[in-house]
N, C-alpha and C. Protein backbone atom coordinates (compact mmCIF):
# COMPACT_ATOMS: atom_id res chain seq x y z
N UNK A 1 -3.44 28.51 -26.07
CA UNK A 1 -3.21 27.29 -26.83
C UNK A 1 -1.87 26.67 -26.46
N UNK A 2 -1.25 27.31 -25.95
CA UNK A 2 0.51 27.52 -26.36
C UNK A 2 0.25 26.30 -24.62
N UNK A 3 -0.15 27.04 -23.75
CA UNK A 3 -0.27 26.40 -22.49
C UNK A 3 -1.03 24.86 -22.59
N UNK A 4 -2.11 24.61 -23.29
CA UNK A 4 -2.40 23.69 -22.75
C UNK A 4 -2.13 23.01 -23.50
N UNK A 5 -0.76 22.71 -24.92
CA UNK A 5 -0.31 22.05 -25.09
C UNK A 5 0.95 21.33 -24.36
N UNK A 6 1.35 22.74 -23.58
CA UNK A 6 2.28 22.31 -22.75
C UNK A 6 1.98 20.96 -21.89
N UNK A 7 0.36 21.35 -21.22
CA UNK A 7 0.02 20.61 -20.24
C UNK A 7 -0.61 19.20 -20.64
N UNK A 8 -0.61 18.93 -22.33
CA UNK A 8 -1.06 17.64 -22.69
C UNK A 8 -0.14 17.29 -22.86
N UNK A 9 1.02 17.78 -23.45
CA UNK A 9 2.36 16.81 -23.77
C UNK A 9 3.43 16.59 -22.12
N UNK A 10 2.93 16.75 -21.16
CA UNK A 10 3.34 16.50 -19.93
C UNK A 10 2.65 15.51 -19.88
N UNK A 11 1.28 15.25 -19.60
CA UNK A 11 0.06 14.19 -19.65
C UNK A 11 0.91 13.07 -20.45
N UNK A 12 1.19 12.91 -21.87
CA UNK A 12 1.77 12.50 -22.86
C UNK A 12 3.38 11.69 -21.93
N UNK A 13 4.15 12.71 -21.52
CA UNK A 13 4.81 12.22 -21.13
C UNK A 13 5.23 11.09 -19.54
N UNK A 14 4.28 11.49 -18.81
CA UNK A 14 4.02 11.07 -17.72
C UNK A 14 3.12 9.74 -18.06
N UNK A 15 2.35 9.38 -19.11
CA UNK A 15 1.86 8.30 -19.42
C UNK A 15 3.17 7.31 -19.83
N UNK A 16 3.75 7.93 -20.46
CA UNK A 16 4.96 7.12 -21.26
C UNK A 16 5.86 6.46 -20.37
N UNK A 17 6.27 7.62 -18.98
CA UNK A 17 6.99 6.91 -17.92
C UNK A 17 6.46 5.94 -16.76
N UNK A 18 4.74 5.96 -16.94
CA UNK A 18 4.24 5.49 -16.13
C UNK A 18 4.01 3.80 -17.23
N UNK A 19 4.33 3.58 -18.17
CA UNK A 19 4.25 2.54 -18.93
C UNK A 19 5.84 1.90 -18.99
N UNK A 20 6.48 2.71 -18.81
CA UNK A 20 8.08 2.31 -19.06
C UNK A 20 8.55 1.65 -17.01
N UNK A 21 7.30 2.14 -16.42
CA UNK A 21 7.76 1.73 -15.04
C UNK A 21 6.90 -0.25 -15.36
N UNK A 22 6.05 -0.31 -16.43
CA UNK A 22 5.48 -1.40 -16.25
C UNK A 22 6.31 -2.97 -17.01
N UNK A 23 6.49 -4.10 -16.20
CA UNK A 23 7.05 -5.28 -16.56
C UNK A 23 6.39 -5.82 -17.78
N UNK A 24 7.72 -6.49 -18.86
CA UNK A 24 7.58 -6.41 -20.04
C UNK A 24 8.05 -8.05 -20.28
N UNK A 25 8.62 -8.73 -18.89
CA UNK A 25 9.41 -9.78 -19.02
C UNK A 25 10.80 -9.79 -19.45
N UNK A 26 11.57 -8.32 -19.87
CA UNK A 26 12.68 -8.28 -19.96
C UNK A 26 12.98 -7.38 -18.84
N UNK A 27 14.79 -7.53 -18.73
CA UNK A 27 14.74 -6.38 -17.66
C UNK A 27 15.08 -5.18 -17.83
N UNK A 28 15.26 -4.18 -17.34
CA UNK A 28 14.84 -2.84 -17.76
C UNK A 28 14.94 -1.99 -16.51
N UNK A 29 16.38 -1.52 -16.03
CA UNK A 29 16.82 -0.60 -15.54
C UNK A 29 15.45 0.45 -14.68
N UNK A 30 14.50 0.86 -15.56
CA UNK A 30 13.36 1.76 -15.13
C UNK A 30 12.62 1.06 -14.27
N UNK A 31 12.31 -0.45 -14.18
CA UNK A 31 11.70 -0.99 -13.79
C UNK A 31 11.69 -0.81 -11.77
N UNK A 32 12.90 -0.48 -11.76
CA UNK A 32 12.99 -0.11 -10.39
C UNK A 32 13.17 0.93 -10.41
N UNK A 33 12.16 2.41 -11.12
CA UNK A 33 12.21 3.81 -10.71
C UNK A 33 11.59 3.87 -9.30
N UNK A 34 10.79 3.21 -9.42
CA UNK A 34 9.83 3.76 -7.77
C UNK A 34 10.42 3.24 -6.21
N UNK A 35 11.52 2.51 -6.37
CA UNK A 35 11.45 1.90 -5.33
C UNK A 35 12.35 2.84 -4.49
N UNK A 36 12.49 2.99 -3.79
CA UNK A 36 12.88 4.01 -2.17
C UNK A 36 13.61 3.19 -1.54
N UNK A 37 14.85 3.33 -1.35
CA UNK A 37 16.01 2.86 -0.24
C UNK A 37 15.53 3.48 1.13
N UNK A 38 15.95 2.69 2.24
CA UNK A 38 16.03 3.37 3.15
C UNK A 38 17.49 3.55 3.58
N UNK A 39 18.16 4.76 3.43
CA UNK A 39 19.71 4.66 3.19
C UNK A 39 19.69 6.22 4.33
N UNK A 40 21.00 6.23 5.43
CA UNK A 40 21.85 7.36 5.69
C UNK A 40 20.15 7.88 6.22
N UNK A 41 18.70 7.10 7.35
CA UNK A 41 18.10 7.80 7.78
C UNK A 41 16.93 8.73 6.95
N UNK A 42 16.72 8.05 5.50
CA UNK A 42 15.45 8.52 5.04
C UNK A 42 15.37 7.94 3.53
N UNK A 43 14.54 7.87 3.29
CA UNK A 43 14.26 7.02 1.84
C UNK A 43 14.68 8.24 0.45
N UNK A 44 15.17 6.94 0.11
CA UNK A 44 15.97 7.76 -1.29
C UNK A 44 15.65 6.86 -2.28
N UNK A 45 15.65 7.49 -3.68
CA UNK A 45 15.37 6.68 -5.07
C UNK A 45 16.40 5.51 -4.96
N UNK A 46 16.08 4.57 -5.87
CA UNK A 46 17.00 3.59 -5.68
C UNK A 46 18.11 3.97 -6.69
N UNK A 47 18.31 5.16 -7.29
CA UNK A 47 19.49 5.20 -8.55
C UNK A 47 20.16 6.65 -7.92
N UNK A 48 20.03 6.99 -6.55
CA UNK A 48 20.67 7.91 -5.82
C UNK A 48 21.50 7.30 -5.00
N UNK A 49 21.40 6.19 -4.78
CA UNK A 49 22.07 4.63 -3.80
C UNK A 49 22.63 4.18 -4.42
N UNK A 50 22.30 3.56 -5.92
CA UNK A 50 23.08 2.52 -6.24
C UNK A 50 22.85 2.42 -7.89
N UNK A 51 23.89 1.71 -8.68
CA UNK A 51 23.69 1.59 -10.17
C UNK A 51 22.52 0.75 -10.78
N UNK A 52 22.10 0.44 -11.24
CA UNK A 52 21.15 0.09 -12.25
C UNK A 52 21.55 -0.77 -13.55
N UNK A 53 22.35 -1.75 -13.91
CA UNK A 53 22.54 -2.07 -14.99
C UNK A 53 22.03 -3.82 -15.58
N UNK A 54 21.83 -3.54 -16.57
CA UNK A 54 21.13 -4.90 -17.45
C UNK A 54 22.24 -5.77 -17.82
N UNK A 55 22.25 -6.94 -17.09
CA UNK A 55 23.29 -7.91 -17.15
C UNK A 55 22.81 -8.83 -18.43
N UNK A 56 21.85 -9.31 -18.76
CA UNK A 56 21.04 -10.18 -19.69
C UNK A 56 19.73 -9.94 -19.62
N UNK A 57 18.74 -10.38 -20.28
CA UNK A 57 17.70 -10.31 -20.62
C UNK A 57 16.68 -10.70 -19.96
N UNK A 58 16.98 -11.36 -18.70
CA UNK A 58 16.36 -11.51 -17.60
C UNK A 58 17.26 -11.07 -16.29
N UNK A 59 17.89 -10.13 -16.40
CA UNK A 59 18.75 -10.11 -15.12
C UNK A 59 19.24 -8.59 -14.97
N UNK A 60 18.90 -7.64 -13.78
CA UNK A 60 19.08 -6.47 -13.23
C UNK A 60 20.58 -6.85 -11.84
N UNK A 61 21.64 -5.60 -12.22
CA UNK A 61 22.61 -6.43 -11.49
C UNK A 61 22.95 -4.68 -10.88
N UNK A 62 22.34 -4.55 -9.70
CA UNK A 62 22.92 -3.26 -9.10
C UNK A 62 23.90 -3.35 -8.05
N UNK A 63 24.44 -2.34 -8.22
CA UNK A 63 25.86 -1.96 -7.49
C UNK A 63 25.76 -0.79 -6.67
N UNK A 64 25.64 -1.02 -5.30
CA UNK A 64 25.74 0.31 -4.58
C UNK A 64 27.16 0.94 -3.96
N UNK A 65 26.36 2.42 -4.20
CA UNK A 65 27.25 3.26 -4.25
C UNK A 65 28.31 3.10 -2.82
N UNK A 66 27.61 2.46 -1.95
CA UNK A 66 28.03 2.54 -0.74
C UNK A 66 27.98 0.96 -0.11
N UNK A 67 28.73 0.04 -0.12
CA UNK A 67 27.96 -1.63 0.39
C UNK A 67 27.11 -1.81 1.45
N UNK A 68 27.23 -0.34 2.55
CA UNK A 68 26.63 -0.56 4.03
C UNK A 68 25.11 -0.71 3.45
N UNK A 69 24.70 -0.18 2.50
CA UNK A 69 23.76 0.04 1.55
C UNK A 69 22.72 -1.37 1.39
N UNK A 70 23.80 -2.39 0.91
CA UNK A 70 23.50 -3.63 0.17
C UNK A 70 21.93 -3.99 0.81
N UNK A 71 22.20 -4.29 1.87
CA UNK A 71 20.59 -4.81 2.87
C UNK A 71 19.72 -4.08 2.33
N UNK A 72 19.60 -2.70 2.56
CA UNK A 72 18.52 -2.06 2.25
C UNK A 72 17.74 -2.13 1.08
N UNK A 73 19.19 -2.02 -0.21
CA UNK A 73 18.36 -2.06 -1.24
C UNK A 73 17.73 -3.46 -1.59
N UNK A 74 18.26 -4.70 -1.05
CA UNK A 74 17.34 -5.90 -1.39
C UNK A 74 16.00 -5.92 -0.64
N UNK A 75 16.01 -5.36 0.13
CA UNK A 75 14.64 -5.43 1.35
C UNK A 75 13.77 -3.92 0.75
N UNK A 76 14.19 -3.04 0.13
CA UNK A 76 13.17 -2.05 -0.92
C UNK A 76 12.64 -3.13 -2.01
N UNK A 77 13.29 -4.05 -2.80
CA UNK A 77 13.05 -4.35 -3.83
C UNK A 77 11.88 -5.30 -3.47
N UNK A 78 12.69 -6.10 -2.54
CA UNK A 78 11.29 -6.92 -2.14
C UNK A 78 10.25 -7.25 -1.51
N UNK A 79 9.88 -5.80 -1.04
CA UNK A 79 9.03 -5.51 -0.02
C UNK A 79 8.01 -4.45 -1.38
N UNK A 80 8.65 -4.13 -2.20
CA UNK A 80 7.43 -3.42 -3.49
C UNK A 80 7.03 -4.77 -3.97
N UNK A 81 5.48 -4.74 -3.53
CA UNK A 81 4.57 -6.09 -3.95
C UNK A 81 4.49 -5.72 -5.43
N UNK A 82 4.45 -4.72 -5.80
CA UNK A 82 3.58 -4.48 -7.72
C UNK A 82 4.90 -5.20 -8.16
N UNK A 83 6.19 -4.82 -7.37
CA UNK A 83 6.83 -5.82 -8.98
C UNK A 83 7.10 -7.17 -8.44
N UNK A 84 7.22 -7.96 -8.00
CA UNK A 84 7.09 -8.96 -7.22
C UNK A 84 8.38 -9.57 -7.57
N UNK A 85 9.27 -9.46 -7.53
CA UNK A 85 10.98 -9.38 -7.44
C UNK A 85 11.60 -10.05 -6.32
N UNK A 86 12.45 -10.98 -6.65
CA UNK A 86 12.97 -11.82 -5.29
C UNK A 86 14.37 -11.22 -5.70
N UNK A 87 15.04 -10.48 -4.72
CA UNK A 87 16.87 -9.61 -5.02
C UNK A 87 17.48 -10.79 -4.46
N UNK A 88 18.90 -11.16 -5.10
CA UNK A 88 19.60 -12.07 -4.35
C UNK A 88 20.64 -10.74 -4.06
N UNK A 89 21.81 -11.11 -2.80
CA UNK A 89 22.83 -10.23 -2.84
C UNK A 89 23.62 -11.05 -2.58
N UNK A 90 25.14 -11.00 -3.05
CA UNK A 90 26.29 -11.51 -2.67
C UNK A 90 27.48 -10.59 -2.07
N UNK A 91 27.03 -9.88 -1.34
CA UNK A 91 27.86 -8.63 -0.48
C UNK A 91 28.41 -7.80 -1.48
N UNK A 92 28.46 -7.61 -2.25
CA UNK A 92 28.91 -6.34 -3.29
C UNK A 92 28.06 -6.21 -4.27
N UNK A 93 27.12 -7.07 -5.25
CA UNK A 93 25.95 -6.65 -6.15
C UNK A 93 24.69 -7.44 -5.63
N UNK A 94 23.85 -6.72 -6.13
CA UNK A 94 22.58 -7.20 -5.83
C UNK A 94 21.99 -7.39 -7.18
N UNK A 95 21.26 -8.89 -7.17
CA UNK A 95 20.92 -9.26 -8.12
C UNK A 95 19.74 -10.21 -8.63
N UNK A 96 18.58 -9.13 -9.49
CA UNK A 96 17.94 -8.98 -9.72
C UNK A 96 16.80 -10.32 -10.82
N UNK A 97 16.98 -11.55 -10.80
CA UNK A 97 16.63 -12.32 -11.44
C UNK A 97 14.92 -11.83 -12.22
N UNK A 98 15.00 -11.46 -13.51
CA UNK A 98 13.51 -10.95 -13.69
C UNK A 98 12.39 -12.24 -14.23
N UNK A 99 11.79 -12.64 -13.80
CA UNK A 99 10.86 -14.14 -13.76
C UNK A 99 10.24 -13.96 -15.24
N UNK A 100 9.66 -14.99 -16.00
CA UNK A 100 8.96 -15.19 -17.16
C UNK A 100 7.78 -14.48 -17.00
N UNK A 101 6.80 -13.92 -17.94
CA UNK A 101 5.20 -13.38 -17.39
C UNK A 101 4.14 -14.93 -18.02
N UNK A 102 3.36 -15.24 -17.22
CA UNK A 102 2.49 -15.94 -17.49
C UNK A 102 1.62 -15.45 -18.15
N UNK A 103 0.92 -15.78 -19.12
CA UNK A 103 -0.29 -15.17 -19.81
C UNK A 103 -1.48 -14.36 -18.98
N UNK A 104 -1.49 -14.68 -18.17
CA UNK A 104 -2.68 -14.32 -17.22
C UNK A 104 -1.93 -12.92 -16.21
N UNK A 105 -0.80 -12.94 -15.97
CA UNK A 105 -0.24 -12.00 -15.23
C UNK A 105 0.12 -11.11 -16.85
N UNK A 106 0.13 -11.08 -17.96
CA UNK A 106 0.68 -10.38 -19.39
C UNK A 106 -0.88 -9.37 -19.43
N UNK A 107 -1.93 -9.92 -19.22
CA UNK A 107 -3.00 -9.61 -19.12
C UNK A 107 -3.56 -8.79 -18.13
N UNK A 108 -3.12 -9.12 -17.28
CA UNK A 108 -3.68 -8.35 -15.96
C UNK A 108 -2.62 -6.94 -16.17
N UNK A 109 -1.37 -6.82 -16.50
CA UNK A 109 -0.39 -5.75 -16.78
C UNK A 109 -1.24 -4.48 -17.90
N UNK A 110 -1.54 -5.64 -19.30
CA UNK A 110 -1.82 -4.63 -19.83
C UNK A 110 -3.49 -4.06 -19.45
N UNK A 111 -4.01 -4.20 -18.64
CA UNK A 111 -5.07 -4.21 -18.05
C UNK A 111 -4.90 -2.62 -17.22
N UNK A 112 -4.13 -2.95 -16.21
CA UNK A 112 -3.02 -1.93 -15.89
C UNK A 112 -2.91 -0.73 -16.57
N UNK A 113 -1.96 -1.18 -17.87
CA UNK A 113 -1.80 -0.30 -18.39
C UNK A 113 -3.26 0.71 -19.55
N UNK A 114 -4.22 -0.16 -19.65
CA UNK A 114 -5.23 0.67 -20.25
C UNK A 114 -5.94 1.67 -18.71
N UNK A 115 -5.55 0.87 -17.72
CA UNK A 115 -6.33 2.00 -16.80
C UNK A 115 -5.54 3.57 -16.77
N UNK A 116 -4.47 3.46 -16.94
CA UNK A 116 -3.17 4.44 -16.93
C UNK A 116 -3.38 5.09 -17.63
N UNK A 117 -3.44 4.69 -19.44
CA UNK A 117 -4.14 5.10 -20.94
C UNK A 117 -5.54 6.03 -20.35
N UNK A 118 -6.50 5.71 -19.58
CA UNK A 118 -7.99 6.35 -19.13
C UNK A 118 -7.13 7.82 -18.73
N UNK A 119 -6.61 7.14 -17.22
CA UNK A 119 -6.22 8.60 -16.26
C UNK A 119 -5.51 9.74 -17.17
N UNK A 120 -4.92 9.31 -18.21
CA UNK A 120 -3.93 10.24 -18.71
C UNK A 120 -5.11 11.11 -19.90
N UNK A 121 -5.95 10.12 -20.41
CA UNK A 121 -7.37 10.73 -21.03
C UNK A 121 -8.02 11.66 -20.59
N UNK A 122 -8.11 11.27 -19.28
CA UNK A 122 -9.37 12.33 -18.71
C UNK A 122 -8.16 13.58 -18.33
N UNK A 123 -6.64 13.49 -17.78
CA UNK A 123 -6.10 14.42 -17.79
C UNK A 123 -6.17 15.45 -19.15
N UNK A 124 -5.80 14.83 -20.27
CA UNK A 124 -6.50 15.52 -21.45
C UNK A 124 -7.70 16.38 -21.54
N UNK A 125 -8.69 15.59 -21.05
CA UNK A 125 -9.74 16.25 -21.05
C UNK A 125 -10.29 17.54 -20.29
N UNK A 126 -9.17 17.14 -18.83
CA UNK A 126 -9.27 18.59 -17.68
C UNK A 126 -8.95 19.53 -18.50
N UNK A 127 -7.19 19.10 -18.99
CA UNK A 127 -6.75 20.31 -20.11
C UNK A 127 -7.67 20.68 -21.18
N UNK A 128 -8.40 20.06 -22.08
CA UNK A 128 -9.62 20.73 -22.82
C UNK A 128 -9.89 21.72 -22.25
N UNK A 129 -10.63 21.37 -20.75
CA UNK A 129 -12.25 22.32 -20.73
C UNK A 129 -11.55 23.49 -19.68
N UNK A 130 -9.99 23.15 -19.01
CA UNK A 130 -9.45 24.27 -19.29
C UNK A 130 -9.35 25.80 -20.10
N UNK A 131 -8.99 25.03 -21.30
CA UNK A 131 -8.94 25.66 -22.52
C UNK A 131 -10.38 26.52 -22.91
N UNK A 132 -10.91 25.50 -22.89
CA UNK A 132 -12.79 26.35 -23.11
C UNK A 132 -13.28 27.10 -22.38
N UNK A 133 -12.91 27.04 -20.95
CA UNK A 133 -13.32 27.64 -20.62
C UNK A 133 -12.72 29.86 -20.69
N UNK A 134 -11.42 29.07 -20.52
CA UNK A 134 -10.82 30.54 -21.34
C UNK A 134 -11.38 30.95 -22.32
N UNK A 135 -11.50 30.55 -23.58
CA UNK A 135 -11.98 30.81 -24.92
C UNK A 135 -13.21 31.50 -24.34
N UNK A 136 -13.88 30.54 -23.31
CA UNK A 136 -15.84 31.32 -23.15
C UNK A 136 -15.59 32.32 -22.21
N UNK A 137 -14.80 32.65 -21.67
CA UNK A 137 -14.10 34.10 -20.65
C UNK A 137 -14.03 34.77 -22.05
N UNK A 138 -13.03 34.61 -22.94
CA UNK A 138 -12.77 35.68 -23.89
C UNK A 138 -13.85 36.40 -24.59
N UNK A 139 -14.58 35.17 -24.85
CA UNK A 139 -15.66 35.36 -25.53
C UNK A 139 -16.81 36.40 -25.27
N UNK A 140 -16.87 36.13 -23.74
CA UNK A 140 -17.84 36.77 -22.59
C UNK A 140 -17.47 38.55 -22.59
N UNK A 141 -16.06 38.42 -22.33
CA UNK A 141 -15.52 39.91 -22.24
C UNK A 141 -15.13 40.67 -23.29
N UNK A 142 -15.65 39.94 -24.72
CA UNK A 142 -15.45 40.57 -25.64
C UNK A 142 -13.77 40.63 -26.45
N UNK A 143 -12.92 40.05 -25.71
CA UNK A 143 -11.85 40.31 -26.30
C UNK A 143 -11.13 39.32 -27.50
N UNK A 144 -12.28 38.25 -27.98
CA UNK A 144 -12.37 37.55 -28.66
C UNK A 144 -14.03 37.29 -29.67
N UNK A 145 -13.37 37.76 -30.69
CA UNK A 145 -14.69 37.82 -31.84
C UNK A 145 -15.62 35.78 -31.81
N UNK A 146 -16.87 35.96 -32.18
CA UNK A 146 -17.50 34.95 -32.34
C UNK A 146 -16.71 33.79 -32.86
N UNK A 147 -16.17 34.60 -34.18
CA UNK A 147 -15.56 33.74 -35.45
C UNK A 147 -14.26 32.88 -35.04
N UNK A 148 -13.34 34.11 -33.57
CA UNK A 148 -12.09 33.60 -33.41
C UNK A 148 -12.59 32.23 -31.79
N UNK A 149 -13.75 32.41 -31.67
CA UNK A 149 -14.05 31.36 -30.61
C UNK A 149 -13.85 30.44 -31.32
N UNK A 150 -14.84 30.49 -32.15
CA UNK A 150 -15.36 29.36 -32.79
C UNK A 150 -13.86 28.54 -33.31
N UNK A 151 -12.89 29.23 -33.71
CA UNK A 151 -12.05 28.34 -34.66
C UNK A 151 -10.47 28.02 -33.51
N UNK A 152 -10.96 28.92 -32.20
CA UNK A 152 -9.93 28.29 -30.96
C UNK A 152 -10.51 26.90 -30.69
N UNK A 153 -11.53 27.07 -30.75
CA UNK A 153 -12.70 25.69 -30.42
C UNK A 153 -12.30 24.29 -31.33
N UNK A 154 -11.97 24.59 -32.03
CA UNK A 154 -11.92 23.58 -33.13
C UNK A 154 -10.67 23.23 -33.10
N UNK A 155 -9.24 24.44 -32.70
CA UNK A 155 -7.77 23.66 -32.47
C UNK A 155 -8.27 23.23 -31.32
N UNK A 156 -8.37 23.75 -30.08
CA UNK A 156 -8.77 23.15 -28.74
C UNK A 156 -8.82 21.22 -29.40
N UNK A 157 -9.98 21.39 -30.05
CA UNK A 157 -10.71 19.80 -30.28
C UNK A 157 -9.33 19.17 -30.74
N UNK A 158 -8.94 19.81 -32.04
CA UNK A 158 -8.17 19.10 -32.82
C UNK A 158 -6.73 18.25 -32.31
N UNK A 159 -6.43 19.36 -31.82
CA UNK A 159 -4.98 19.30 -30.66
C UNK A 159 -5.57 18.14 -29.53
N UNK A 160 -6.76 18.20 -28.84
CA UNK A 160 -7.02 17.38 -27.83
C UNK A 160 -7.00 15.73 -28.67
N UNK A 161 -7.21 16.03 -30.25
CA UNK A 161 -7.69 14.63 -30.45
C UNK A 161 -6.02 14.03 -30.95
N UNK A 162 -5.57 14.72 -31.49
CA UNK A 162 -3.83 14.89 -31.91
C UNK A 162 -3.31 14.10 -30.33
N UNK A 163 -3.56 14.55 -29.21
CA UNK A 163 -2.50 13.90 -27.97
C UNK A 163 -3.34 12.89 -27.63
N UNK A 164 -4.53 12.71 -27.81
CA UNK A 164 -5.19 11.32 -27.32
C UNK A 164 -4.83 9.86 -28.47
N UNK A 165 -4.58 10.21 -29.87
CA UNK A 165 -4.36 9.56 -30.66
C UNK A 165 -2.75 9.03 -30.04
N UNK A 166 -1.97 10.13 -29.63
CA UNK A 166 -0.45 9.49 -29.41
C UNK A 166 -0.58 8.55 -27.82
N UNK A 167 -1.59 9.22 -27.09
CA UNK A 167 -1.29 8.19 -25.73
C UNK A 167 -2.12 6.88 -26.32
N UNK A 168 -2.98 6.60 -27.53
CA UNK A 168 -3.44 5.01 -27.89
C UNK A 168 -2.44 4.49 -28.95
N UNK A 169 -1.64 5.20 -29.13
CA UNK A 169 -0.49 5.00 -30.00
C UNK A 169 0.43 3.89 -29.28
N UNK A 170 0.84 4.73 -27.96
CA UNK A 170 1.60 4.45 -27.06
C UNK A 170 1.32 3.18 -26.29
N UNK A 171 -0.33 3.07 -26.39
CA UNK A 171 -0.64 1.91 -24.87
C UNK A 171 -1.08 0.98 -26.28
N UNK A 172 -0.67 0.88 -27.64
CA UNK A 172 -0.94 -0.37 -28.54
C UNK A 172 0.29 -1.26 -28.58
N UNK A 173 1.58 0.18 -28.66
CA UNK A 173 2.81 -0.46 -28.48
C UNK A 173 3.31 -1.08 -27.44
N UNK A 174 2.79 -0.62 -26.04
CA UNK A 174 3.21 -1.56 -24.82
C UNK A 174 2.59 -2.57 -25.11
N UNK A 175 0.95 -3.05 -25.40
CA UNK A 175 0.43 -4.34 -24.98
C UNK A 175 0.72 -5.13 -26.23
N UNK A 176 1.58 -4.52 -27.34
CA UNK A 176 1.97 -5.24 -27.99
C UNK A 176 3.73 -6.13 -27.52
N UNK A 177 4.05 -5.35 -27.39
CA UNK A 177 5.21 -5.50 -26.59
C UNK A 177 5.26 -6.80 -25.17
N UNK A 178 4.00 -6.30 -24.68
CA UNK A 178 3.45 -7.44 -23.58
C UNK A 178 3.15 -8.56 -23.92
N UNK A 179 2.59 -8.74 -24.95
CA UNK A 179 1.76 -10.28 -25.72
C UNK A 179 2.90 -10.48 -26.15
N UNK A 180 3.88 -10.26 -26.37
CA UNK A 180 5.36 -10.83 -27.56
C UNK A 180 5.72 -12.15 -26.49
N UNK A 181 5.29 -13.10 -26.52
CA UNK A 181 6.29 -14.07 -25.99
C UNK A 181 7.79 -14.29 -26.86
């Protein structure tokens, strides 16, 4: 039990960062987790290169650690098509103008994000039949009574329905968050 809660509240959490990587129309430091410098001969995170900070409410203003740097990180930013980001640089910050969302692009995001909400579901669900299937090993070899299947069976369910309730928890508050003009 102990395990495959572990492995739903990872599910749980990996949904959460995979929603916190998604554009909200404000800007948001996370928003450039994925992007890869090509820095010093091999791609590096972009917050191993350079700072990350929220100048205003539409505006990402990074500072690298190193200026030889500067090129690279504007040509990572704008070469990742998903966030569609134009970097300006003025030889010491690079800077991040974050655009308005159109209704139709607010839509297509949280669209996005319910497909994310699925994958992290059915990860749930691997973890279930995980779980069951242990329980029907125990069961099989005797080292678990009928009665104690039966009522692993039922946390199994309960617990599975407990972390699916928090990842629709989670993807009501982003697309609410998304529709907020």
């Amino acid at each position: 039990m102990e395990e495959m809660k572990l492995k739903m509240q990872g599910v749980v959490e990996r949904f959460k960062n995979e929603l916190s990587k998604l554009r909200t129309g404000r800007a948001h430091p996370d928003m450039l987790a994925g992007v890869k410098v090509e820095a010093y001969g091999q791609f590096m995170p972009l917050n191993q290169v350079a700072n990350v900070v929220v100048a205003d409410a539409t505006l990402l203003n990074i500072t690298p650690f190193d200026p030889s740097t500067i090129q690279a990180i504007a040509t990572a930013i704008r070469n990742d098509q998903s966030l569609g980001l134009n970097p300006a640089d003025d030889g010491r910050v690079v800077r991040v103008p974050i655009p308005a969302l159109t209704e139709e692009r607010r839509r297509e995001i949280v669209k996005t994000a319910s497909g994310k909400a699925e994958e992290a579901k059915i990860a749930l669900r691997a973890a279930r039949e995980d779980a069951r299937k242990l329980v029907k090993k125990m069961k099989d070899e005797k080292t678990a009574s009928e009665d104690d299947a039966k009522r692993m069976e039922k946390q199994i369910d309960d617990t599975t329905q407990e972390f699916t309730s928090k990842i629709e928890a989670e993807l009501k508050a982003k697309e609410a968050e998304l529709m907020k003009i």
